[in-house]
Protein backbone atom coordinates (compact mmCIF):
# COMPACT_ATOMS: atom_id res chain seq x y z
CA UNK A 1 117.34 79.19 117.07
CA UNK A 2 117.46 75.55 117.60
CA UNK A 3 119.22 73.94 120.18
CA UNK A 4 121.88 71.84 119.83
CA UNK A 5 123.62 69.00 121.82
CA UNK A 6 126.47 68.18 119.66
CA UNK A 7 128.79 69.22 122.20
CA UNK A 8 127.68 65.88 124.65
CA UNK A 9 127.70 64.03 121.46
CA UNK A 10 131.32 65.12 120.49
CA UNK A 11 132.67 64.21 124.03
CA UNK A 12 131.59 60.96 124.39
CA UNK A 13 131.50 59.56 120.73
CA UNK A 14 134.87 57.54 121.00
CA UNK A 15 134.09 56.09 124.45
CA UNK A 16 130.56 55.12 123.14
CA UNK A 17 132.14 53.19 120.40
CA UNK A 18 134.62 51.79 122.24
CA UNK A 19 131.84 50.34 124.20
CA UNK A 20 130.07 49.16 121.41
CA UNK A 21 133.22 47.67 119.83
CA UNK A 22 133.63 45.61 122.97
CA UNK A 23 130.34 44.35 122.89
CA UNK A 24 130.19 40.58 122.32
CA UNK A 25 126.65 39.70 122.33
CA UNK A 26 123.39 41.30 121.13
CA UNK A 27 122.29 41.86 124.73
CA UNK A 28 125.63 43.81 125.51
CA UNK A 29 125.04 46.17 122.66
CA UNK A 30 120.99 46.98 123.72
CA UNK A 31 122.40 47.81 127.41
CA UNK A 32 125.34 50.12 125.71
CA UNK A 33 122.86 52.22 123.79
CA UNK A 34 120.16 52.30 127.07
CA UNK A 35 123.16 53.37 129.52
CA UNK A 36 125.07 55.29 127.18
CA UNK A 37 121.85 57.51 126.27
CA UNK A 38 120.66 57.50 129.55
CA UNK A 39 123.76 59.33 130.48
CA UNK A 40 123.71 61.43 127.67
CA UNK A 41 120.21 62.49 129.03
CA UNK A 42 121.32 62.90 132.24
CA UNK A 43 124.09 65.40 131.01
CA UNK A 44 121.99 67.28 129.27
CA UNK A 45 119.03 67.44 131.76
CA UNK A 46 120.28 66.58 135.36
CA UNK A 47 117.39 68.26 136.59
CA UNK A 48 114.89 66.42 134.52
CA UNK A 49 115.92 62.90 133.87
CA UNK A 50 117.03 60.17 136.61
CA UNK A 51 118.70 56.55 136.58
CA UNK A 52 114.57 55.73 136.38
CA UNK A 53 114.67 56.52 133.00
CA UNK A 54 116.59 53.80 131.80
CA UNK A 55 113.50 51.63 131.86
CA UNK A 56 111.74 53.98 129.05
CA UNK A 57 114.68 53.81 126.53
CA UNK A 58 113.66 50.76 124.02
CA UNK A 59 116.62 49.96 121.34
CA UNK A 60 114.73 48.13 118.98
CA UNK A 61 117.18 47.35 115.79
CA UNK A 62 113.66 46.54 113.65
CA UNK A 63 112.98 50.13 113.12
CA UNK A 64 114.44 52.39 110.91
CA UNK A 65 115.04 54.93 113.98
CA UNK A 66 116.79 52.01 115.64
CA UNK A 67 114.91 53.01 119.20
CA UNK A 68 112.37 54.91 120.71
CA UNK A 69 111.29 56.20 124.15
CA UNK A 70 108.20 55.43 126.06
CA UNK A 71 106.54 57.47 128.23
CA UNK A 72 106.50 59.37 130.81
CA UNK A 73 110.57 59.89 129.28
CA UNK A 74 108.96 60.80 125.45
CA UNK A 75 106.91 63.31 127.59
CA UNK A 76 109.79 64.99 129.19
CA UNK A 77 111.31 65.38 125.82
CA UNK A 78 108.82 65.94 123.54
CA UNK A 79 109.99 69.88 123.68
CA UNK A 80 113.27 69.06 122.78
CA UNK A 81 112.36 66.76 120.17
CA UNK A 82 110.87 69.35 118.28
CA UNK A 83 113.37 72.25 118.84
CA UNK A 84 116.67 70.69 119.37
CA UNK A 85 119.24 68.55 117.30
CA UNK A 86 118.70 66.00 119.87
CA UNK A 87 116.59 63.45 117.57
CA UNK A 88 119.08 63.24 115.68
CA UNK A 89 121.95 62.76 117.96
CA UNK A 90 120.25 59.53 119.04
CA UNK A 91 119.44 58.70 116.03
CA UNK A 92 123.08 58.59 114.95
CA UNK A 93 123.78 56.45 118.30
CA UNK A 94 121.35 54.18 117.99
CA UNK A 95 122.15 53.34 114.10
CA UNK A 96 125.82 52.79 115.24
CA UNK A 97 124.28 50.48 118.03
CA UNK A 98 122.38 48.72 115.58
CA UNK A 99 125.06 48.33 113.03
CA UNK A 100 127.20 46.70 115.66
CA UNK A 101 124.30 44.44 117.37
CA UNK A 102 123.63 43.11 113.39
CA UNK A 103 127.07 42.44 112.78
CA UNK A 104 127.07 40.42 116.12
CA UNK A 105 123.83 38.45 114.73
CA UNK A 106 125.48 37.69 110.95
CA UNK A 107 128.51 36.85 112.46
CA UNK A 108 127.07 34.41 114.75
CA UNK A 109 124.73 32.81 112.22
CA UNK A 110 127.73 32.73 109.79
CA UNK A 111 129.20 30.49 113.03
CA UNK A 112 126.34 28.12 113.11
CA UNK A 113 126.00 27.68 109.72
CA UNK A 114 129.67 26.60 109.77
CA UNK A 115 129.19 24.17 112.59
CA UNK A 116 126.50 22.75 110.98
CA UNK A 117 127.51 22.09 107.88
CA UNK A 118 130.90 20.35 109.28
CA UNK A 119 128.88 18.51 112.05
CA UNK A 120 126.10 17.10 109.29
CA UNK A 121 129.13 15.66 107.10
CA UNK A 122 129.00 11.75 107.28
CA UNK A 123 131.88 10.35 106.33
């Protein structure tokens, strides 16, 4: 049977997107989706994974997954990778993430664009 971490998932979703609701800048969403999964990790291996971690956990908003791990954190997991619902628990978390971190990015450029075109006027 596989294994399944919806439970973590379930209890933090809201605070996770209240999080990423309050983030204001690009930078504030990557560090969301590192800490937040971090934690989630840490929940659902205490005994494997450690505030270390965070430096393996990559958001990268150019990839259809929207992040990956690196090793040696992808080599703790690998196991549960391939037996668990946990791939796509992240998954989910990191496409929220990167919804919110390209909405951030339009909405500035949208911004710019304004100023510039009312700056460049010459009257």
């Amino acid at each position: 049977m596989m294994k399944s971490y919806v439970k973590f998932y379930e209890e933090t979703k809201k605070e996770y997107h209240d999080m990423l609701n309050h983030a204001k800048r690009p930078q504030d969403v990557v560090d969301t989706f590192a800490k937040y999964t971090l934690n989630f990790l840490k929940k659902a291996f205490p005994e494997k994974i450690t505030d270390e971690h965070l430096n393996y956990i990559v958001f990268d908003e150019e990839t259809e997954e929207g992040y990956y791990f690196e090793d040696p954190l992808m080599e703790i997991l690998k196991e549960e990778f391939e037996t668990s619902d946990l791939p796509s628990i992240i998954r989910k978390k990191a496409k929220e993430a990167k919804d919110r971190y390209l909405h951030i990015v339009n909405d500035n450029d949208r911004t710019e664009t304004f100023r510039m075109s009312n700056s460049s006027k010459s009257y």
